[in-house]
C-alpha atoms as a PDB file:
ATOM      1  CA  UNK A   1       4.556  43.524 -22.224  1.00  0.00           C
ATOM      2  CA  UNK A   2       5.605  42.924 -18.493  1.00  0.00           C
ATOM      3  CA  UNK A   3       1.571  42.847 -17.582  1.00  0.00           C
ATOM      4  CA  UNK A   4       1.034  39.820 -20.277  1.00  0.00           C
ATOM      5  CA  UNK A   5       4.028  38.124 -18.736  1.00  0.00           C
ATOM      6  CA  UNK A   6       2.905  38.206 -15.335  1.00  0.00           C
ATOM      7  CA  UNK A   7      -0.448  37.260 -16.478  1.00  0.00           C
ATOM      8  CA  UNK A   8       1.076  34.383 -18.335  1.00  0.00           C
ATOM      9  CA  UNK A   9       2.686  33.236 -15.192  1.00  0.00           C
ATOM     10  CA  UNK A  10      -0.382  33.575 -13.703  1.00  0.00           C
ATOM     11  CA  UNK A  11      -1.671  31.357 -15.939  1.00  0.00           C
ATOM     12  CA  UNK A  12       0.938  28.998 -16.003  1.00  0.00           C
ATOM     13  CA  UNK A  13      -0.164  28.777 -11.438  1.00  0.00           C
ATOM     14  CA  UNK A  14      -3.485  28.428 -12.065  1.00  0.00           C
ATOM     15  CA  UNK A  15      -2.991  25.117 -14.449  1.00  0.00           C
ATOM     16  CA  UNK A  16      -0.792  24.184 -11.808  1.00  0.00           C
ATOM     17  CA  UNK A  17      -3.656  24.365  -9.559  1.00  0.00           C
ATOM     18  CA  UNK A  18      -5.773  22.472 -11.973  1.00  0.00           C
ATOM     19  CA  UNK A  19      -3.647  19.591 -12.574  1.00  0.00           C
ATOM     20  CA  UNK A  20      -3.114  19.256  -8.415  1.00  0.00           C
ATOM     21  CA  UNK A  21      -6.886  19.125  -7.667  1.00  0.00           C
ATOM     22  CA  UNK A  22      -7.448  16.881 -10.286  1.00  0.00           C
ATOM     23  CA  UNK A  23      -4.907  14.680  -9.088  1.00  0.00           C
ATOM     24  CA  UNK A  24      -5.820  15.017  -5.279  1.00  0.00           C
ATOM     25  CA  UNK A  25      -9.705  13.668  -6.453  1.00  0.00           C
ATOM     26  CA  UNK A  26      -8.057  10.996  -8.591  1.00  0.00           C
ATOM     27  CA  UNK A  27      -5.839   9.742  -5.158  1.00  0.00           C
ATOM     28  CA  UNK A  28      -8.849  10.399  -2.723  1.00  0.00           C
ATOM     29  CA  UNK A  29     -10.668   7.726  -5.401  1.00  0.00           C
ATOM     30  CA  UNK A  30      -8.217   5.023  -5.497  1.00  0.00           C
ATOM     31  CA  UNK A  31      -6.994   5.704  -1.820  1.00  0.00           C
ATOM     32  CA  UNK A  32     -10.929   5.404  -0.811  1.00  0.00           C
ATOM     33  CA  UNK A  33     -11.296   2.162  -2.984  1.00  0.00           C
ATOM     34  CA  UNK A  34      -8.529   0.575  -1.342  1.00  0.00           C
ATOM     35  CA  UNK A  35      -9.808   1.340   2.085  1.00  0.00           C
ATOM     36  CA  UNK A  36     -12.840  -0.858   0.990  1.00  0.00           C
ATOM     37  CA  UNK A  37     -10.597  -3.629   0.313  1.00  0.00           C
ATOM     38  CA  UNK A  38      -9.019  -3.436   3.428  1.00  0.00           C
ATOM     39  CA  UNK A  39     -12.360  -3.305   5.317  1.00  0.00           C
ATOM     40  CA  UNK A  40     -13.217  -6.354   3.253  1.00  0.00           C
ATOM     41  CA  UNK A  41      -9.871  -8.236   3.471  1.00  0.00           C
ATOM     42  CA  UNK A  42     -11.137 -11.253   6.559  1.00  0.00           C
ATOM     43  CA  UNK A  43     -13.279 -12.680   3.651  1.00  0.00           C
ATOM     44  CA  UNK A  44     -11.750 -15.827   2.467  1.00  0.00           C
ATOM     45  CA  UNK A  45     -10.465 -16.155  -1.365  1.00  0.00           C
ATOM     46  CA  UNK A  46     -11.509 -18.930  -2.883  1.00  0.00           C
ATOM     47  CA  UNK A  47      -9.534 -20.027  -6.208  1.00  0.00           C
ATOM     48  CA  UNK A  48     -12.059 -18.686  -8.379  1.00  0.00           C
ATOM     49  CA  UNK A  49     -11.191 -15.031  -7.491  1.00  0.00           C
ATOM     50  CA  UNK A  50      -7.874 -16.236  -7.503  1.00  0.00           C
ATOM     51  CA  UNK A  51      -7.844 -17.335 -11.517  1.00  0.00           C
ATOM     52  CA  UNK A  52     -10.967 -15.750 -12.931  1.00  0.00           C
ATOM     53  CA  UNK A  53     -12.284 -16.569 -16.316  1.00  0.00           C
ATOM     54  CA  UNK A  54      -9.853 -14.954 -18.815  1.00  0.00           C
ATOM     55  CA  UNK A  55     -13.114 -13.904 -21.060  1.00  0.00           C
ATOM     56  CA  UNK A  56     -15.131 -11.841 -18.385  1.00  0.00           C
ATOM     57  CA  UNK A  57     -13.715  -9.299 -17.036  1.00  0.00           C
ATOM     58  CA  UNK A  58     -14.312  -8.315 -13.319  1.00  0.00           C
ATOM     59  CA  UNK A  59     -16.297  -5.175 -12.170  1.00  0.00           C
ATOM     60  CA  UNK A  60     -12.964  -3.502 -10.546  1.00  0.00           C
ATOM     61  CA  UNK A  61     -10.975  -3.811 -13.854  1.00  0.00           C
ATOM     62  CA  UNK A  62     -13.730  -2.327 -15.758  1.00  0.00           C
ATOM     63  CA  UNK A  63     -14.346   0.255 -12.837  1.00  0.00           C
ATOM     64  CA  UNK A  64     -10.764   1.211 -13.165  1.00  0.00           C
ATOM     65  CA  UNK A  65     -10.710   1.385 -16.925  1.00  0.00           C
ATOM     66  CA  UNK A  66     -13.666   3.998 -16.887  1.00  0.00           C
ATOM     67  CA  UNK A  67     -11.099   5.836 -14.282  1.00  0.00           C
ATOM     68  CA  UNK A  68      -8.553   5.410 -16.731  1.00  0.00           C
ATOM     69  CA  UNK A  69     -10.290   6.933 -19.375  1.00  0.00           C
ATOM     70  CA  UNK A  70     -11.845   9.899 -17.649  1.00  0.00           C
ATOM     71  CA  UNK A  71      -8.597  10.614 -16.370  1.00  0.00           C
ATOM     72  CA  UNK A  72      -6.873  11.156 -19.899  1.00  0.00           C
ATOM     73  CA  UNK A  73     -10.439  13.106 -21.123  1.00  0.00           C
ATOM     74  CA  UNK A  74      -9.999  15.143 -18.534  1.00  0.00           C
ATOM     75  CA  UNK A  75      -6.608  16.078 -19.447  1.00  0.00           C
ATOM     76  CA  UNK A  76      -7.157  16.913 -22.515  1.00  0.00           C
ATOM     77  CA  UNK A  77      -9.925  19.083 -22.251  1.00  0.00           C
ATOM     78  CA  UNK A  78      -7.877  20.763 -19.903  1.00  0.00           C
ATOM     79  CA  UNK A  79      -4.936  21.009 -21.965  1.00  0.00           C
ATOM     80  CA  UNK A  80      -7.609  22.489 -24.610  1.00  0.00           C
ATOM     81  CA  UNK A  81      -8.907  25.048 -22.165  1.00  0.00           C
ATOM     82  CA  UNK A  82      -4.660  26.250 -20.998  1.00  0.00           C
ATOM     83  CA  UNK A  83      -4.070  26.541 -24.727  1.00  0.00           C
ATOM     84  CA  UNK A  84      -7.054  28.393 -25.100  1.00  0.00           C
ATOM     85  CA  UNK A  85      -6.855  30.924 -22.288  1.00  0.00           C
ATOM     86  CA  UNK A  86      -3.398  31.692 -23.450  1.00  0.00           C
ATOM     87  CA  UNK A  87      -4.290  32.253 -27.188  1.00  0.00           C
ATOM     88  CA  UNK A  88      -7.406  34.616 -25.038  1.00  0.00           C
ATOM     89  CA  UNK A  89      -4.828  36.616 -22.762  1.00  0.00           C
ATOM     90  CA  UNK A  90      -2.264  37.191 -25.535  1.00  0.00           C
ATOM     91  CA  UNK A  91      -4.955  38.800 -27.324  1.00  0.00           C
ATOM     92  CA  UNK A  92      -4.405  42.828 -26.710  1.00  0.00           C
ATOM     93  CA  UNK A  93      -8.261  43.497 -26.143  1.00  0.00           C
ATOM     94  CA  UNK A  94      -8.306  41.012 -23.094  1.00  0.00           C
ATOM     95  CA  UNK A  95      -9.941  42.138 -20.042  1.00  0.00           C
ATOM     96  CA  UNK A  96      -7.836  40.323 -17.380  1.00  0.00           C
ATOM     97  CA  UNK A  97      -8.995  41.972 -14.576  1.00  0.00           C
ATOM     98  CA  UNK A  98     -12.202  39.933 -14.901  1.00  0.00           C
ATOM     99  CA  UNK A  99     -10.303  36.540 -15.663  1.00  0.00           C
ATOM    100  CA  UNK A 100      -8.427  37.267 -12.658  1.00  0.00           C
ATOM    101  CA  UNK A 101     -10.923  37.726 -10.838  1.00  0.00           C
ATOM    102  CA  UNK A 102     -12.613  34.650 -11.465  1.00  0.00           C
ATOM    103  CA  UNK A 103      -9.352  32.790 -11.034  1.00  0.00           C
ATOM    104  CA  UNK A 104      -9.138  33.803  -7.361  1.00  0.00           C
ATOM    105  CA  UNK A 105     -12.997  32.532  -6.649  1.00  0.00           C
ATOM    106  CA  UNK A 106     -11.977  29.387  -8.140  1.00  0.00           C
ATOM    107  CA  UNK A 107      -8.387  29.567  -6.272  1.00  0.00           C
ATOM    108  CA  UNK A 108     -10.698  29.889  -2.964  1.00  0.00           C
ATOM    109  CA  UNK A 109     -12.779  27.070  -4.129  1.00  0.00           C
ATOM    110  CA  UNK A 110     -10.224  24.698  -4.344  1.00  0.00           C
ATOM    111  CA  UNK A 111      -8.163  25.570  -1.470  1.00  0.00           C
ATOM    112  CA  UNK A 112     -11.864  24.755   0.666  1.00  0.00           C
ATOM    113  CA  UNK A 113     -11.510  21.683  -1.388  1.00  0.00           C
ATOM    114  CA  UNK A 114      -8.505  20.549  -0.584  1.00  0.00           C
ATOM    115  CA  UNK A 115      -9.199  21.550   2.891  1.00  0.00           C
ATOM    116  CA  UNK A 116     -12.129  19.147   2.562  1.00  0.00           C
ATOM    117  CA  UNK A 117      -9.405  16.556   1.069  1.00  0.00           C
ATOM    118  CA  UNK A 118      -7.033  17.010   3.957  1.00  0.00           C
ATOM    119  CA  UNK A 119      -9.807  15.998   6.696  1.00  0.00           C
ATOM    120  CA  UNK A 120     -10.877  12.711   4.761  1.00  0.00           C
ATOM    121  CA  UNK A 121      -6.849  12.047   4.474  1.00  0.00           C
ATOM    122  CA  UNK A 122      -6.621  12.658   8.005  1.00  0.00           C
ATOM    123  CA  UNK A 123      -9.699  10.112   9.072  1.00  0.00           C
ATOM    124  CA  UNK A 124      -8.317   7.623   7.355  1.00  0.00           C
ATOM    125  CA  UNK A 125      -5.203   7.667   8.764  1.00  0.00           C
ATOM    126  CA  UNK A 126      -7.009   7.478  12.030  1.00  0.00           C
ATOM    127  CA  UNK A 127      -8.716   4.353  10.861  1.00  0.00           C
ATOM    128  CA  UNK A 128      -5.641   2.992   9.255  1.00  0.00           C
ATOM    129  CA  UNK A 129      -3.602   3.695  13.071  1.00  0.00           C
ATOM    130  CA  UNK A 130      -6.812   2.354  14.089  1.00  0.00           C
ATOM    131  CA  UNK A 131      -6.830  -1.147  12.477  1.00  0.00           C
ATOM    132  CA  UNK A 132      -2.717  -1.620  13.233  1.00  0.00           C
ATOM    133  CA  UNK A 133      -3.816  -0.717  17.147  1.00  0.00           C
ATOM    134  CA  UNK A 134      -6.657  -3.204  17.865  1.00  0.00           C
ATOM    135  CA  UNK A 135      -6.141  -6.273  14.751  1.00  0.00           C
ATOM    136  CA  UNK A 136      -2.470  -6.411  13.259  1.00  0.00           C
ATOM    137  CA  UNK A 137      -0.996  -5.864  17.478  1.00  0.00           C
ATOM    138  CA  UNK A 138      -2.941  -8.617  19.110  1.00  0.00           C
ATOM    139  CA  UNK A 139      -2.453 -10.788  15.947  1.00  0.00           C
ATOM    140  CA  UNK A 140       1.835 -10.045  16.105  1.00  0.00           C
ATOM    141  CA  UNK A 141       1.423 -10.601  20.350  1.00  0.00           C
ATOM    142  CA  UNK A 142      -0.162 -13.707  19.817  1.00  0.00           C
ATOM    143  CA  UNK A 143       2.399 -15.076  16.930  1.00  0.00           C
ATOM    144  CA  UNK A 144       5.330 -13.654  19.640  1.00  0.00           C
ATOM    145  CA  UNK A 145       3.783 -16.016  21.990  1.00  0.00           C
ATOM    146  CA  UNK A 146       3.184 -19.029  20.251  1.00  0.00           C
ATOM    147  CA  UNK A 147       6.870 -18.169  18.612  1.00  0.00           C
ATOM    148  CA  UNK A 148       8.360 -18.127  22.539  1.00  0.00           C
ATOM    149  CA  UNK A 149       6.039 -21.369  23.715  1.00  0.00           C
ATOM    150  CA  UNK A 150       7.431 -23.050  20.639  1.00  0.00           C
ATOM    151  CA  UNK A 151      11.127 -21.948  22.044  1.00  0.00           C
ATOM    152  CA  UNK A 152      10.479 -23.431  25.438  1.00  0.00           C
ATOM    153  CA  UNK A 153       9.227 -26.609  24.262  1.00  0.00           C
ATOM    154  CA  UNK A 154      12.572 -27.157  21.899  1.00  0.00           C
ATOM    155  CA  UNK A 155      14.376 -26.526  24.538  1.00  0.00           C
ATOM    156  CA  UNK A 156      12.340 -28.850  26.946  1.00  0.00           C
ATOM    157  CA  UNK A 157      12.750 -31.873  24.042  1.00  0.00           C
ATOM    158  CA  UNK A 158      16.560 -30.750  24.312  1.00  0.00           C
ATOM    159  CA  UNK A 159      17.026 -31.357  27.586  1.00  0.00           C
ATOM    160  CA  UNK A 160      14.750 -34.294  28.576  1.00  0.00           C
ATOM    161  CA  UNK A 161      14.622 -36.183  25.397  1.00  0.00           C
ATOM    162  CA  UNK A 162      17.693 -35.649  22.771  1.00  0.00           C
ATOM    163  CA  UNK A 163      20.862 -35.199  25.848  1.00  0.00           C
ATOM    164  CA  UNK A 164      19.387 -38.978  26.986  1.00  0.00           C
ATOM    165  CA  UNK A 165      19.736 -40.581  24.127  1.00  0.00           C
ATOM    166  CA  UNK A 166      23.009 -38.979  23.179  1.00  0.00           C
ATOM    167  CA  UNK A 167      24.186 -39.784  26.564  1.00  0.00           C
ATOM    168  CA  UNK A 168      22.871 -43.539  26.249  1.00  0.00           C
ATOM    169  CA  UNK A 169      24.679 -44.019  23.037  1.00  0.00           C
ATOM    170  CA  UNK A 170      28.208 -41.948  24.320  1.00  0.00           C
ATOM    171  CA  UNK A 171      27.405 -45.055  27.339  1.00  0.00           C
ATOM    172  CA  UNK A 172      26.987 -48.111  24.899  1.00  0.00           C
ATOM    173  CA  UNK A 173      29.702 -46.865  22.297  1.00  0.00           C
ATOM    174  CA  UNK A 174      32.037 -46.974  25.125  1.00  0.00           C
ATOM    175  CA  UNK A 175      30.792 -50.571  27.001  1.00  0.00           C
ATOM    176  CA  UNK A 176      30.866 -51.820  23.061  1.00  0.00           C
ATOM    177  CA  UNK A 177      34.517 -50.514  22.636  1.00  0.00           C
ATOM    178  CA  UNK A 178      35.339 -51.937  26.446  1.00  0.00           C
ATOM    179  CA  UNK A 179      34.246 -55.459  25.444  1.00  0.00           C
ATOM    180  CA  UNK A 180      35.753 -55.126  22.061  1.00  0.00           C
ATOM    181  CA  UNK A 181      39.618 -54.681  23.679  1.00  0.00           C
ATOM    182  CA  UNK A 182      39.081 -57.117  26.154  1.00  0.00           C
ATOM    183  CA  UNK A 183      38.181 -59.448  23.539  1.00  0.00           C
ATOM    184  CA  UNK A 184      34.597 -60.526  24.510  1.00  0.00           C
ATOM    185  CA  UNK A 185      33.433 -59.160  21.147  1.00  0.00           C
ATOM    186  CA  UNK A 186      34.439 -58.945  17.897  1.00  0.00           C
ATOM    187  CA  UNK A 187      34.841 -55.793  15.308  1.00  0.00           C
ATOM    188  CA  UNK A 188      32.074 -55.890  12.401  1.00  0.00           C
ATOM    189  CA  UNK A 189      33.558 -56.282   9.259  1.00  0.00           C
ATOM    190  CA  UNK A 190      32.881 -53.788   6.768  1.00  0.00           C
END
């Protein structure tokens, strides 16, 4: 009874493994898909892309519909074959020395697998470092520059242009109110 359990655990590790490769080739799709947008991002948009036809439907929405739909296929085969294997290994006449076995070969398979997973994670990151290094930094240096230029030449209309003025006016308010007391000119009426 304690050899089915441990089995059944077994089991219950191996659809573990299942479900986690299946989901690392799922996010090494979409994580590969939006690498090509990236790559592709200097094109201009025009509004067309922006507001397409609601009839058609684009190639990426039908691209990720097929995704969509051999995701949830996949799931439920695979929920077919884990309800299967344990109606198999319940079953007293089992040979599970066999089934594990075969379990570890495909154990090793995935783990190269995921290996294989880990490297493509790990040269896109180097192209994602990559793009921040030599287009996003130049792009936020030159946007800090133009930001500071456009600092200096507020301050430079400050000084030489706006204080003038201000100063002119502080100088005629003050001849005005002058002539005003002495009686040379008169108030405005309001």
């Amino acid at each position: 009874m304690i050899h089915k359990f441990i089995e059944f655990m077994d089991l219950g590790l191996y659809f573990f493994l299942a479900c986690h490769t299946i989901a690392g080739i799922v996010c090494l799709y979409l994580s590969y898909g939006k690498m090509n947008v990236m790559e592709s991002g200097n094109q201009q948009i025009t509004p067309a892309q922006v507001a397409p036809n609601q009839n058609s439907t684009s190639p990426e929405i039908k691209r990720q519909q097929r995704l969509l739909v051999g995701i949830i296929i996949g799931a439920v085969v695979l929920l077919i074959l884990v309800i299967g294997s344990l109606a198999f290994l319940l079953n007293p006449n089992t040979d599970t020395e066999k089934i594990r076995d075969v379990f570890i070969i495909f154990m090793s398979l995935e783990m190269m697998f995921l290996g294989f997973i880990l490297v493509i994670l790990i040269i896109q990151m180097a192209r994602l470092i990559n793009l921040l290094q030599n287009e996003v930094k130049p792009i936020l240096d030159s946007t800090n520059e133009t930001v500071n230029t456009l600092r200096g030449t507020t301050m430079f209309l400050s000084e030489n242009l706006v204080e003038p003025v201000i100063k002119a006016n502080q100088y005629t308010a003050g001849i005005r109110q002058g002539l005003i007391i002495l009686g040379l000119l008169r108030r405005k009426s309001k």
